[in-house]
Protein backbone atom coordinates (compact mmCIF):
# COMPACT_ATOMS: atom_id res chain seq x y z
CA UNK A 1 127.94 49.07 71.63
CA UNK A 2 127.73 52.73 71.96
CA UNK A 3 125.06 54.57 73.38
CA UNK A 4 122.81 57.10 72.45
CA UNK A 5 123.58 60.68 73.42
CA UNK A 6 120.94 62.47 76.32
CA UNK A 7 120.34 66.07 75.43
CA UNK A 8 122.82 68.33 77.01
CA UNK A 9 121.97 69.97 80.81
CA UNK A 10 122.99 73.12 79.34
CA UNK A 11 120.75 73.08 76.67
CA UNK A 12 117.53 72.32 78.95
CA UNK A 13 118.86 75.49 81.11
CA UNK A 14 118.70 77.57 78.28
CA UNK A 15 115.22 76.23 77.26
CA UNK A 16 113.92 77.20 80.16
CA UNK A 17 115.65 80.44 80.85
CA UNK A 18 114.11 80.78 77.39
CA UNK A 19 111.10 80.10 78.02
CA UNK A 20 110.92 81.89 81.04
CA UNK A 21 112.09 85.35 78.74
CA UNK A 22 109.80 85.02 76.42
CA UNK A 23 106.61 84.97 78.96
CA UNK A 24 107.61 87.84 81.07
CA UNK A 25 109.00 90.23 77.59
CA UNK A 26 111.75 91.09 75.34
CA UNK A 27 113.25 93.61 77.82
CA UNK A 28 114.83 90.96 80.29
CA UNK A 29 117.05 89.49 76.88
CA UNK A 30 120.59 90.99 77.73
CA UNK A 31 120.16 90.60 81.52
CA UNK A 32 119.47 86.54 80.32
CA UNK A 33 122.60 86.55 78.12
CA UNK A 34 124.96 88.10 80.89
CA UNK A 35 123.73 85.83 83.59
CA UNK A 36 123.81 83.05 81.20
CA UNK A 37 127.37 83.60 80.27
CA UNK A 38 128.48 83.52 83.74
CA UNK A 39 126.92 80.13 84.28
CA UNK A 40 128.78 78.52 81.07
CA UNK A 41 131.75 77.56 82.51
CA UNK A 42 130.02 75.85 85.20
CA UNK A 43 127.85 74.01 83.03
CA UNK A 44 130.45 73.31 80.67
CA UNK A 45 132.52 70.57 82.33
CA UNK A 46 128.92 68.34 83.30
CA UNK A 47 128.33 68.61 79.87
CA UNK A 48 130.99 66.40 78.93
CA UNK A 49 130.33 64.16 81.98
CA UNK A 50 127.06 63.30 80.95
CA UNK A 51 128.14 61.85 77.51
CA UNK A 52 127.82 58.39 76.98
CA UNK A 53 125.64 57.80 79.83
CA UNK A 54 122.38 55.33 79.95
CA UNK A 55 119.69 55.97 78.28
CA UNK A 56 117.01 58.23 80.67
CA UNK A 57 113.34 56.83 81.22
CA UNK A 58 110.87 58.20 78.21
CA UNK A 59 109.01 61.62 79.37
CA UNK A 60 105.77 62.15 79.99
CA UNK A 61 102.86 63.45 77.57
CA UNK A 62 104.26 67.27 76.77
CA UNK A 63 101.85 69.25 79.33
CA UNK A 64 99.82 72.81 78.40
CA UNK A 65 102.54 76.13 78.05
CA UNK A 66 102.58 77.95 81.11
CA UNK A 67 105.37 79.46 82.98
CA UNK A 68 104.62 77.08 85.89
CA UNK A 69 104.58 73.75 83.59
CA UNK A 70 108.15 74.60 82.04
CA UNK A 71 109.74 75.40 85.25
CA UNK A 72 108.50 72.10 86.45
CA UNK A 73 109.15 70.40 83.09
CA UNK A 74 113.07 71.88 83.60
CA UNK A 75 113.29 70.45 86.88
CA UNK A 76 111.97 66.94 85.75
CA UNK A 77 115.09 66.95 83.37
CA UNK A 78 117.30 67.68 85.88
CA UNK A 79 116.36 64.85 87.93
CA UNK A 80 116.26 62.62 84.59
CA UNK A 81 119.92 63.30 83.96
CA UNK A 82 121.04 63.77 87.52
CA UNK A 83 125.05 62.66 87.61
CA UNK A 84 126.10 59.61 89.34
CA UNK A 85 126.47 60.04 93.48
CA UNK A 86 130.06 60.69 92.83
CA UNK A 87 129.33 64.21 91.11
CA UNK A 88 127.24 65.87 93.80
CA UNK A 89 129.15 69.63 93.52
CA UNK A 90 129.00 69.68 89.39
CA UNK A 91 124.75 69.54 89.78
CA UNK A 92 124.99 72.05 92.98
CA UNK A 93 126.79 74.01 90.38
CA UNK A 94 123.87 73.66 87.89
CA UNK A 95 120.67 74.84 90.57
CA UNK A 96 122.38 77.38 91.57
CA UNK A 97 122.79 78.70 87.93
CA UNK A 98 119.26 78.19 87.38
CA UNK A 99 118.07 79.95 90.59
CA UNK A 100 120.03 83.17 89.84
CA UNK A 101 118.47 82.78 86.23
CA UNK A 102 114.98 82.47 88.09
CA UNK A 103 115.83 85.12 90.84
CA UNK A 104 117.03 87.41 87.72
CA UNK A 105 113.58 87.17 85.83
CA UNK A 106 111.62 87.79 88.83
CA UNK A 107 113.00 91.16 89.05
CA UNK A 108 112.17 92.22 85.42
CA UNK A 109 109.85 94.35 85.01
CA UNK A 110 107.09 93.57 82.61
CA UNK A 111 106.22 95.25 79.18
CA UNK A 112 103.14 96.86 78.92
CA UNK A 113 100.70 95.49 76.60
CA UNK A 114 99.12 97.63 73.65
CA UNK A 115 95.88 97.73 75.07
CA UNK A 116 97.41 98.94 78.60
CA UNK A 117 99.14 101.84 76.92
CA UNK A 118 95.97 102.73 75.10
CA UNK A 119 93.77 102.69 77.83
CA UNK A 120 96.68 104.36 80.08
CA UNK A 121 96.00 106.97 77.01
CA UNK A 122 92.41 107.51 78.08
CA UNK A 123 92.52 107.62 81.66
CA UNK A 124 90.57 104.12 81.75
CA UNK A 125 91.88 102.25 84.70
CA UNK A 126 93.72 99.22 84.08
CA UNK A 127 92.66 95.46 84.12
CA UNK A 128 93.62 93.29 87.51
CA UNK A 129 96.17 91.29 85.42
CA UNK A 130 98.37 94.03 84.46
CA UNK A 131 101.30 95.08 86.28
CA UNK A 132 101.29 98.03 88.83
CA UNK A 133 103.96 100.76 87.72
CA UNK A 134 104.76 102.01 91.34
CA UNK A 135 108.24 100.52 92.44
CA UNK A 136 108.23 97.84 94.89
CA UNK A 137 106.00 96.60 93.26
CA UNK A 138 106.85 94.76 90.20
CA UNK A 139 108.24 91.64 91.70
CA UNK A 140 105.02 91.34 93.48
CA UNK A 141 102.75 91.53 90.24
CA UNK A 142 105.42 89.45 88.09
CA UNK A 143 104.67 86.40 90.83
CA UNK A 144 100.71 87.48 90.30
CA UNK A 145 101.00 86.73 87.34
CA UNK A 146 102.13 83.76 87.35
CA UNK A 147 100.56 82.84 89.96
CA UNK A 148 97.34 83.47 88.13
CA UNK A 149 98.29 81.20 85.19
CA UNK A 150 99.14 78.17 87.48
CA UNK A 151 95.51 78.74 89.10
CA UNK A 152 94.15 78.55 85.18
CA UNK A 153 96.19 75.35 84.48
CA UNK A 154 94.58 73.36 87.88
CA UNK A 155 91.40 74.51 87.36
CA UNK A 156 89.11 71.92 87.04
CA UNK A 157 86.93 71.48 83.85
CA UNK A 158 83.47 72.80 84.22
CA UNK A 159 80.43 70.89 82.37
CA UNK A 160 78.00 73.54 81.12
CA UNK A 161 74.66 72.40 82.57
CA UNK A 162 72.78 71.71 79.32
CA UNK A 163 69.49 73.91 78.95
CA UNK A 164 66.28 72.10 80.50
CA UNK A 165 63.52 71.17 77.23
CA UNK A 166 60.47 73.67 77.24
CA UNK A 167 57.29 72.33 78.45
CA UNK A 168 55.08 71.82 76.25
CA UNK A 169 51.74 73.54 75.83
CA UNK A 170 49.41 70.88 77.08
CA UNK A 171 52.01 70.37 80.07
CA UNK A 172 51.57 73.79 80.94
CA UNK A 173 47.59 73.84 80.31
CA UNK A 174 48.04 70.02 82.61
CA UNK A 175 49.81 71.65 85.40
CA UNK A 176 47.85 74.85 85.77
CA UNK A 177 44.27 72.61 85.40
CA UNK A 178 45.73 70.89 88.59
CA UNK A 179 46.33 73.95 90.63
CA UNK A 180 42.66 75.13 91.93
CA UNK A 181 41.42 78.62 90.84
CA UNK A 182 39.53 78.60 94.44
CA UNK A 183 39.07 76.46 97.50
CA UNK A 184 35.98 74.58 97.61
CA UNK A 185 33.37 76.15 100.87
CA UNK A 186 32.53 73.49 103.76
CA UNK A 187 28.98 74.20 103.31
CA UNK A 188 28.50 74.00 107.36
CA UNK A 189 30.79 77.40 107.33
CA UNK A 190 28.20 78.75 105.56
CA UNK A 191 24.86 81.04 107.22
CA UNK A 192 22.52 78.77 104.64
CA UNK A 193 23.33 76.14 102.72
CA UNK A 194 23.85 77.44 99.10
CA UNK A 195 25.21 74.79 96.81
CA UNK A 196 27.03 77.00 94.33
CA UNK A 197 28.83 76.06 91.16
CA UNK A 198 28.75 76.49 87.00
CA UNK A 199 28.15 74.85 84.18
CA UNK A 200 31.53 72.95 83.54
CA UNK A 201 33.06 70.95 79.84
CA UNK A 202 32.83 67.38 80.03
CA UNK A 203 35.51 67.37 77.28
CA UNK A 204 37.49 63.60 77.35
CA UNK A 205 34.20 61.78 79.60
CA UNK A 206 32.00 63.53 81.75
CA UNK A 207 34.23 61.89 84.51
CA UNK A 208 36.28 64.92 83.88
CA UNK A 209 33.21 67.37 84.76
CA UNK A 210 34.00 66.40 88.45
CA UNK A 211 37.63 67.91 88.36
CA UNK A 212 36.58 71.04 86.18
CA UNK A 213 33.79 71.93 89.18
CA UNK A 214 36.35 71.42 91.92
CA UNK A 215 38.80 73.58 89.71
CA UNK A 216 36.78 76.69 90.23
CA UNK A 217 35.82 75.68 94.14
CA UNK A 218 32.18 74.69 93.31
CA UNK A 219 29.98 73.40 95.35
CA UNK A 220 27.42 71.59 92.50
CA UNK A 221 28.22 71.44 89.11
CA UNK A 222 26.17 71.08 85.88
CA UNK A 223 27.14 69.23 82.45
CA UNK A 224 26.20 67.98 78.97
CA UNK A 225 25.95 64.16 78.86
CA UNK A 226 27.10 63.85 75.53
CA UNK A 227 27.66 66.52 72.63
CA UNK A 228 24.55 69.06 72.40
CA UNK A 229 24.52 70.15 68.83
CA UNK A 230 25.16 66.49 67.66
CA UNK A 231 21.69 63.87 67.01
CA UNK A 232 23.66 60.64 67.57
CA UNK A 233 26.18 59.84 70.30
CA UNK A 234 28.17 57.34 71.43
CA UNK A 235 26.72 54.79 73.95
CA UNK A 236 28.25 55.93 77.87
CA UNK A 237 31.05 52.76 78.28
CA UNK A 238 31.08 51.13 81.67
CA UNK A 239 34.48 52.39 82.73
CA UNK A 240 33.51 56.08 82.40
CA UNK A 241 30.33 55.20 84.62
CA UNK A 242 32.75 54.30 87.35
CA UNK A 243 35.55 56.83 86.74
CA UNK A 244 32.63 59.45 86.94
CA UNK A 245 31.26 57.36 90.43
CA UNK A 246 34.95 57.45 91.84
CA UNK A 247 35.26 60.89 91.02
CA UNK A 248 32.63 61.86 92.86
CA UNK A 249 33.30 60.00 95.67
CA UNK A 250 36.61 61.49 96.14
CA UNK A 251 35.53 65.25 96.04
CA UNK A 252 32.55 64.95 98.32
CA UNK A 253 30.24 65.46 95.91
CA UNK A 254 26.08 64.26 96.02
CA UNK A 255 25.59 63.47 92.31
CA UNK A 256 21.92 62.54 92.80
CA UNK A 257 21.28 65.96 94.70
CA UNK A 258 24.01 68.57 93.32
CA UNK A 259 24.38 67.68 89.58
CA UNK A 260 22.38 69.56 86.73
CA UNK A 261 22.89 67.79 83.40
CA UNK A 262 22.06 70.02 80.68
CA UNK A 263 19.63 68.68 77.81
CA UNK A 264 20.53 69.13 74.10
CA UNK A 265 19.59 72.39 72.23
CA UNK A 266 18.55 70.40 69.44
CA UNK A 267 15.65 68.97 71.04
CA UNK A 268 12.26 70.56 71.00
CA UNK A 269 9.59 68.14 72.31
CA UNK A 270 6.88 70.75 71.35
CA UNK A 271 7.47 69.65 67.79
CA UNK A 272 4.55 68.79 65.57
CA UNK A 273 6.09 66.87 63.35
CA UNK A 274 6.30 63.15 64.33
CA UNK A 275 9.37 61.92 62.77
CA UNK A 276 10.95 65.24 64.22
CA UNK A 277 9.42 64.52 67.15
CA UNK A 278 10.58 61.10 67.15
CA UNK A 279 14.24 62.02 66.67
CA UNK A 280 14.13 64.52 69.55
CA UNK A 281 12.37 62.28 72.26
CA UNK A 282 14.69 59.55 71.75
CA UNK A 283 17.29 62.09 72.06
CA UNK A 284 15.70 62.99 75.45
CA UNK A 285 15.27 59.42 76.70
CA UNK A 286 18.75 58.43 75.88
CA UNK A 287 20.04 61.24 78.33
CA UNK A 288 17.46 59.87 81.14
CA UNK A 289 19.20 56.88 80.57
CA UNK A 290 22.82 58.37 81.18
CA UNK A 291 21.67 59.99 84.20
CA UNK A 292 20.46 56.66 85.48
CA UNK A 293 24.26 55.40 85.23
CA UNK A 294 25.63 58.23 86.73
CA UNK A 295 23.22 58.13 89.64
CA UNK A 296 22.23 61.83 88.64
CA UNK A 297 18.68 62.67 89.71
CA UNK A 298 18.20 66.09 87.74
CA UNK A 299 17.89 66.80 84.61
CA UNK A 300 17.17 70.16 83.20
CA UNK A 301 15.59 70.75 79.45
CA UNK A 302 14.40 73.45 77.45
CA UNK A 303 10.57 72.94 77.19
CA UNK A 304 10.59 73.97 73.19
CA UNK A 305 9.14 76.09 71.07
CA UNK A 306 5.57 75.89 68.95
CA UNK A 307 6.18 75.82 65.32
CA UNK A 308 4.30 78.29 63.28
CA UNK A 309 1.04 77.08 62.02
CA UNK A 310 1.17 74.44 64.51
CA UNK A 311 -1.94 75.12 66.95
CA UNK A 312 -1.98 77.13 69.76
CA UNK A 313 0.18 77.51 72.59
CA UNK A 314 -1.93 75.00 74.50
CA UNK A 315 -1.25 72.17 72.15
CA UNK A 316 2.30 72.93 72.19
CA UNK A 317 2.38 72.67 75.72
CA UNK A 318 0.42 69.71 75.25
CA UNK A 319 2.58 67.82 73.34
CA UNK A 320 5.48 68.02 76.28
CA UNK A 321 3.64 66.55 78.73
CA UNK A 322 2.82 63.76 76.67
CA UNK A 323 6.45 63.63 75.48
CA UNK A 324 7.13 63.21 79.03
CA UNK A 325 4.55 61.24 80.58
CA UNK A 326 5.82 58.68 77.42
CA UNK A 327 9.56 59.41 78.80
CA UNK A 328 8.76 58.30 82.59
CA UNK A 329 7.20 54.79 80.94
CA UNK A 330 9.69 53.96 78.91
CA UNK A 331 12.54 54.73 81.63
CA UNK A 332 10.79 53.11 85.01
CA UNK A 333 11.83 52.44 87.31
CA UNK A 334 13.88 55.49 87.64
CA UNK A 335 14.04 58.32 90.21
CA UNK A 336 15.54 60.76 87.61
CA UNK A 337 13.16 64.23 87.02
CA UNK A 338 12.90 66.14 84.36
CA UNK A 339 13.42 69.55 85.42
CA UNK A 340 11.55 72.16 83.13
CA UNK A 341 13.63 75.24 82.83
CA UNK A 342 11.67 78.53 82.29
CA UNK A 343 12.60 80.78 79.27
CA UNK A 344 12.84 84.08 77.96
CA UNK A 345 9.96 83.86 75.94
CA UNK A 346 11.69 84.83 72.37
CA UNK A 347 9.79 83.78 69.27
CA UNK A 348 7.84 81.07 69.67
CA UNK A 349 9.22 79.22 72.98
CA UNK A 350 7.38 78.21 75.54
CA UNK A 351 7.70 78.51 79.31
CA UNK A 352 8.03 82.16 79.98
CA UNK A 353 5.07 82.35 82.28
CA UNK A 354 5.15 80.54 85.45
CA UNK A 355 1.56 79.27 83.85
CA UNK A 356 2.89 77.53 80.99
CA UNK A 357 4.97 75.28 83.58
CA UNK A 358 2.03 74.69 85.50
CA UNK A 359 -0.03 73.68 82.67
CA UNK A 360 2.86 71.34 82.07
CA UNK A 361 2.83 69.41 85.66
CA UNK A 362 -0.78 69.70 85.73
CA UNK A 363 -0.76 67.44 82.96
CA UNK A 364 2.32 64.98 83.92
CA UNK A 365 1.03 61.74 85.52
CA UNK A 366 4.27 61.18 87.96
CA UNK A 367 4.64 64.17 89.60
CA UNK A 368 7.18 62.72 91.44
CA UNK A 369 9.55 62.93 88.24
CA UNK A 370 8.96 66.40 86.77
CA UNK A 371 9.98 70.07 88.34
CA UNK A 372 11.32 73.28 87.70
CA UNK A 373 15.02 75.34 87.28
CA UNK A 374 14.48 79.05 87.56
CA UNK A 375 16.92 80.57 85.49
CA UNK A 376 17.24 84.73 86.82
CA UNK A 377 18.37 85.84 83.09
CA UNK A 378 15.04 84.39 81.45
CA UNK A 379 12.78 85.44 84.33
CA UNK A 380 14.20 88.81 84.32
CA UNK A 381 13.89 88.91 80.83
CA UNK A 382 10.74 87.99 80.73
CA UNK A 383 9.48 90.25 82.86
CA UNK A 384 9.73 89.30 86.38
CA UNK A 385 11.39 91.38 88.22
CA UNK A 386 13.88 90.62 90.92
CA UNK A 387 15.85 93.64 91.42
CA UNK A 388 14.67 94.64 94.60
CA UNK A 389 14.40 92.44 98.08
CA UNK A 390 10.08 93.65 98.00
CA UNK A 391 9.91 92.96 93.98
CA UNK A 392 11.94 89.34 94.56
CA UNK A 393 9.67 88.55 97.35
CA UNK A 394 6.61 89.26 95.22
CA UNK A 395 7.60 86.87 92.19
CA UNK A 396 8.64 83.90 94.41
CA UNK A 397 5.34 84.27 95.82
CA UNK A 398 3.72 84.20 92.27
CA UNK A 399 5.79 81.22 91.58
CA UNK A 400 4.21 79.05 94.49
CA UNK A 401 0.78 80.10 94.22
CA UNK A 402 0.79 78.99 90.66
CA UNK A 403 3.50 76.01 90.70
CA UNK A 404 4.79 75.23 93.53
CA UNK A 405 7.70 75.94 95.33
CA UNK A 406 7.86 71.83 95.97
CA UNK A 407 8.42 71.51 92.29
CA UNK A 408 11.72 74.21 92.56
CA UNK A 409 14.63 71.84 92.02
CA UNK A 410 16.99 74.00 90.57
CA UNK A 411 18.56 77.55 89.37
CA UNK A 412 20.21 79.00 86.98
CA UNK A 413 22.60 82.23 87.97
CA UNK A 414 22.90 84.85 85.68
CA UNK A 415 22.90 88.77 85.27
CA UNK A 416 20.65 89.87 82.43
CA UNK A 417 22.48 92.18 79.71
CA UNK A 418 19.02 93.36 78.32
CA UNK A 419 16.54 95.10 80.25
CA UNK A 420 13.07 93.78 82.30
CA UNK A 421 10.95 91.83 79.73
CA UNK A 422 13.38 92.20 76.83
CA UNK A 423 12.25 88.69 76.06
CA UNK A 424 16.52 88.48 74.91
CA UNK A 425 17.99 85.16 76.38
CA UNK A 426 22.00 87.41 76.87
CA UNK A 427 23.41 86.34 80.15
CA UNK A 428 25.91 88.90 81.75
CA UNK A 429 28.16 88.32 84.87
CA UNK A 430 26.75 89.02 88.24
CA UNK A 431 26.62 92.26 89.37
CA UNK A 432 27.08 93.69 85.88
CA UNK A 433 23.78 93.45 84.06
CA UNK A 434 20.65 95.08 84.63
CA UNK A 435 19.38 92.63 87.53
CA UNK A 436 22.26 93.96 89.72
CA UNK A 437 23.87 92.55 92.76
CA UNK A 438 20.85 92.94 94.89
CA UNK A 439 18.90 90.05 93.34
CA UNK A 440 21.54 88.08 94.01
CA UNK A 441 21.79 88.92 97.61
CA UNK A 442 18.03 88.36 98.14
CA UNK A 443 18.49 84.79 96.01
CA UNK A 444 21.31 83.40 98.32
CA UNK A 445 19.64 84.22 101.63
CA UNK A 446 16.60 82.99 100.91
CA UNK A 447 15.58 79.58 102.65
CA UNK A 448 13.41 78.97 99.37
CA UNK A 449 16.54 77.97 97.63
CA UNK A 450 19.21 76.22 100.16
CA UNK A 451 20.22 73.09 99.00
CA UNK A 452 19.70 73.13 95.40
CA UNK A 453 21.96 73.14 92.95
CA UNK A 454 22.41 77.10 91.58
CA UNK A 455 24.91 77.07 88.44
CA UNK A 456 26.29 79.83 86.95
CA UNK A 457 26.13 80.08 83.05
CA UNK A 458 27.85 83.49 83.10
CA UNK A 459 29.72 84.25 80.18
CA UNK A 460 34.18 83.60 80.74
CA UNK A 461 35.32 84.43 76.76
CA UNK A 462 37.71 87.47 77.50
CA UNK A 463 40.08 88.47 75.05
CA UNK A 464 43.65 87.90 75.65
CA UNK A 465 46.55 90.38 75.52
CA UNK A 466 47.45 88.54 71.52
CA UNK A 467 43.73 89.35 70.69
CA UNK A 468 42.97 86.05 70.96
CA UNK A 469 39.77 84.91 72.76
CA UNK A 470 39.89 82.44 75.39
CA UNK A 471 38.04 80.73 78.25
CA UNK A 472 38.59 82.37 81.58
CA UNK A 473 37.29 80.10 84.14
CA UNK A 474 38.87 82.40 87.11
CA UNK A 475 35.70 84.23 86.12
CA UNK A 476 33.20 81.53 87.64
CA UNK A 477 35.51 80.90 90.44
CA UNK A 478 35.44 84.29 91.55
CA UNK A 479 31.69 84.71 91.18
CA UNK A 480 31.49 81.79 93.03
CA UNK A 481 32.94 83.13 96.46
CA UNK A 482 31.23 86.78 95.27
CA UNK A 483 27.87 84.59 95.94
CA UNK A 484 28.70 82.99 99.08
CA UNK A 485 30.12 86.00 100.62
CA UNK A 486 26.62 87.21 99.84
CA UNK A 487 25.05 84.83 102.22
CA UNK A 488 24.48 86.40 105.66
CA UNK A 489 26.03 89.97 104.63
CA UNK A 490 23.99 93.16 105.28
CA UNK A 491 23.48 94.37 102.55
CA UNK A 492 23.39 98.39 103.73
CA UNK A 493 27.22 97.40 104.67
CA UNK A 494 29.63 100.06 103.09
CA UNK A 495 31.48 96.55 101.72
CA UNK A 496 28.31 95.60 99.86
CA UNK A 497 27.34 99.26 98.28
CA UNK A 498 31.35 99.46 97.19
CA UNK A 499 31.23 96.07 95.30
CA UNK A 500 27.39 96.81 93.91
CA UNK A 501 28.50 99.99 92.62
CA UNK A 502 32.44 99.06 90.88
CA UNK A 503 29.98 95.52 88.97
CA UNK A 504 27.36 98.01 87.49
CA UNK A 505 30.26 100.43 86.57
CA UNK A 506 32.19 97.19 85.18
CA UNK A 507 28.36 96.59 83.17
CA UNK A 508 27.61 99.87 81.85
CA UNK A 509 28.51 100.52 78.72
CA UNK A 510 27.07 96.76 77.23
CA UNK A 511 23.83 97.80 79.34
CA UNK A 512 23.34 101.32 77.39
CA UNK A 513 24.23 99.27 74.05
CA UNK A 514 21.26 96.43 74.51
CA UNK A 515 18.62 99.53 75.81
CA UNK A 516 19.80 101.44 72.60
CA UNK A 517 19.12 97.80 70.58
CA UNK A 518 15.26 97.62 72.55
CA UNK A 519 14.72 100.71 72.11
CA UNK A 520 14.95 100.44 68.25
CA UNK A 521 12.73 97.02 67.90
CA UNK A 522 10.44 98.68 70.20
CA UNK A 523 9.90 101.74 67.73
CA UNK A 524 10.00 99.69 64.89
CA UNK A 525 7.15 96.66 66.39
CA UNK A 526 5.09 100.63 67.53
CA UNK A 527 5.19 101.55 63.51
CA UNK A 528 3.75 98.08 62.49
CA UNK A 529 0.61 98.30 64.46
């Protein structure tokens, strides 16, 4: 049987002298041809040998082009079709053809490229990868080059690392609520012992209050129990009692002593009305009750306000201490107190004068359960003045001789954006209003108030750089350590006078605005009479 015919050794050295040619350019073509015609004769006489012989293994998978693959893909054939042992000078004959082809092309200089000769044009120097035009050198850049290309062909394949997802918003919001705005104070650090905080959300549970007052390094905290503009509620479960208890416990803080729940706006126990009435003192009660779960013993309310045509004054302050007195009953045994916050005195509210809070107490039967949150803003607004360490000294003086400073269980830290008795409930930051940093200086170092809970209701809306409002709770956390830094400092220091002076600078403008605004309803009220 006759056997198939293997392709001819000379036609696999002209492939890859070929091949070879074409890479390095067109000029090396008749050098090829007269170095190929010397090598025919050699080549001729194997040709003819290697007819008729077996049949050669089947080649590999054809590999990428590249000068390196078909010099090595030439030399693989060569050893395919390798003669017998008895024809060792006929191949001898065939490398050395092929090396003076190789040697041949090495020497050949290369053709420039277009964009070489364009850029040569212009001056612009030329890319790595083209071929240096002094002599000596071309050999050199020819073996670069390929060189380069074998380096290409074993370079391993890179994976593109894929792009990581975007957090999310609430991730974002998640990560930076867990990152503190300010280091809680170890109150022993501190020259008195000022329990400092603000008036946190209890958005999710008021288990999350907790966090929100260690956020902003607080020191006491304050809260609504439940929504404040809403009548009905729903009932406080069980396992946000104990997340609230375990909260606590973990941060070190004295829920009984250093939490101020805030009451409901909606509820006025002043009101006439008994069905109104009714709705707001179960309102009340039901609060009493949370705090009872929570083991919170504070609990601040607005007293209310007398309803036009009601009575007098008197009756309306009347009708709280009954409201109460019916309040302690119904919730007993309980060591919760209701903690009457003074007011502004705007409209018809009650509470501005220390003397409507006595007439209050004097009238509550467990005086064990009632007492009193000074809030600066109202006070200063309603016309007790605090600015100065003599004029501060005077009204806490007032305030014992007719309450009591044993009934102080609480305050409330704010600036005042209107000026002394305003009667306008507009909190500003502290510092910035019209009470001024000195109040607050004469507030934290005085023994009257250490260990009370003092929250800051200052306002945090600032307006973004999108013109967007949002909640900047940095604020509190940096009034926070403003206050405490108060404690002990002299307040004649160079460091105090610079930081009084850049707050009412901060203040000024919203300052002039409210006196222009009191000045106007003080003209107008003048005309009336």
């Amino acid at each position: 049987m006759t056997l198939p015919l293997r392709q001819s050794p000379r036609k696999t050295k002209v492939a890859s002298a070929g091949a070879e040619r074409k890479l390095l350019g067109t000029g090396a073509d008749r050098q090829l041809a007269s170095l190929t015609a010397q090598t025919t004769e050699a080549m001729g006489s194997t040709t003819a040998r290697t007819r008729g012989r077996p049949k050669a293994a089947t080649a590999p998978a054809p590999e990428p082009r590249s000068l390196t693959t078909k010099t090595t893909r030439a030399s693989r054939t060569r050893k395919e079709e390798a003669p017998a042992e008895d024809e060792p000078s006929n191949v001898k004959d065939m490398d050395r053809a092929a090396s003076k082809i190789k040697t041949a092309v090495n020497g050949i200089p290369a053709k420039p490229s277009a964009a070489s000769l364009k850029r040569k044009a212009k001056n612009e120097p030329q890319e790595e990868e083209e071929v240096d035009e002094k002599p000596g050198f071309k050999a050199a850049a020819a073996t670069k080059i390929r060189a380069k290309v074998k380096a290409e062909e074993d370079k391993p394949e890179v994976k593109v690392a894929t792009k990581p997802a975007k957090k999310s918003k609430a991730a974002k919001k998640a990560k930076s609520d867990d990152e503190p705005l300010a280091l809680r104070t170890d109150i022993t650090q501190l020259h008195k012992a000022m329990y400092i905080g603000a008036h946190v959300s209890s958005a999710g549970g008021v288990q999350n209050s907790v966090p929100n007052a260690v956020h902003i390094g607080g020191n006491a905290f304050a809260l609504f129990l439940k929504s404040q503009r809403k009548w009905q509620n729903p009932a406080l479960a069980d396992d946000v009692c104990k997340a609230f208890h375990a909260a606590c416990a973990e941060h070190g803080f004295d829920a009984a002593r250093h939490c101020l729940p805030h009451g409901s706006y909606l509820v006025n126990l002043a009101q006439p009305e008994k069905a109104k009435l009714d709705q707001a003192y179960t309102n009340f009660v039901d609060d009493l009750r949370r705090c009872d779960a929570l083991g919170i013993c504070l609990y601040n309310f607005h007293p209310g306000a007398a309803v036009a045509g009601s009575g007098t004054r008197e009756s309306a302050l009347a009708r709280i201490a009954a409201a109460l007195n019916r309040a302690h009953a119904d919730t007993a045994p309980s060591r919760v107190v209701t903690v009457i916050e003074n007011m502004a005195g705007q409209g018809t509210t009650v509470g501005d004068r220390f003397e409507d809070l006595a007439t209050i107490i004097a009238q509550i039967d467990d005086k064990t359960r009632v007492g009193v949150c000074i809030d600066t803003c109202h006070a200063f607004a309603a016309g007790y003045d605090l600015r100065t360490p003599e004029s501060f000294d005077n009204v806490i003086a007032e305030f014992d001789r007719i309450v009591g400073l044993q009934y102080l269980r609480a305050v409330h830290l704010n600036d005042s954006k209107a000026p002394l008795a305003s009667h306008r409930d507009l909190h500003a930051n502290i510092g910035t209003g019209y009470l001024g940093l000195r109040a607050f200086h004469s507030l934290v170092n005085n023994d009257a108030f250490a260990g009370l809970p003092m929250v800051l209701e200052t306002p945090i809306d600032r307006v973004g750089s999108d013109g967007k409002e949002f909640e900047d709770r940095q604020v509190w956390a940096d009034e926070i350590k403003l206050l405490e830094s108060l404690i002990g400092m002299d307040p004649e220091s160079q460091t105090f006078k610079t930081k009084e002076k850049a707050l009412q600078a901060e203040g000024a403008k919203e300052r002039e605005r409210l006196q222009e605004q009191v000045n106007k309803k003080s003209a107008k009220d003048a005309k009336r009479k």
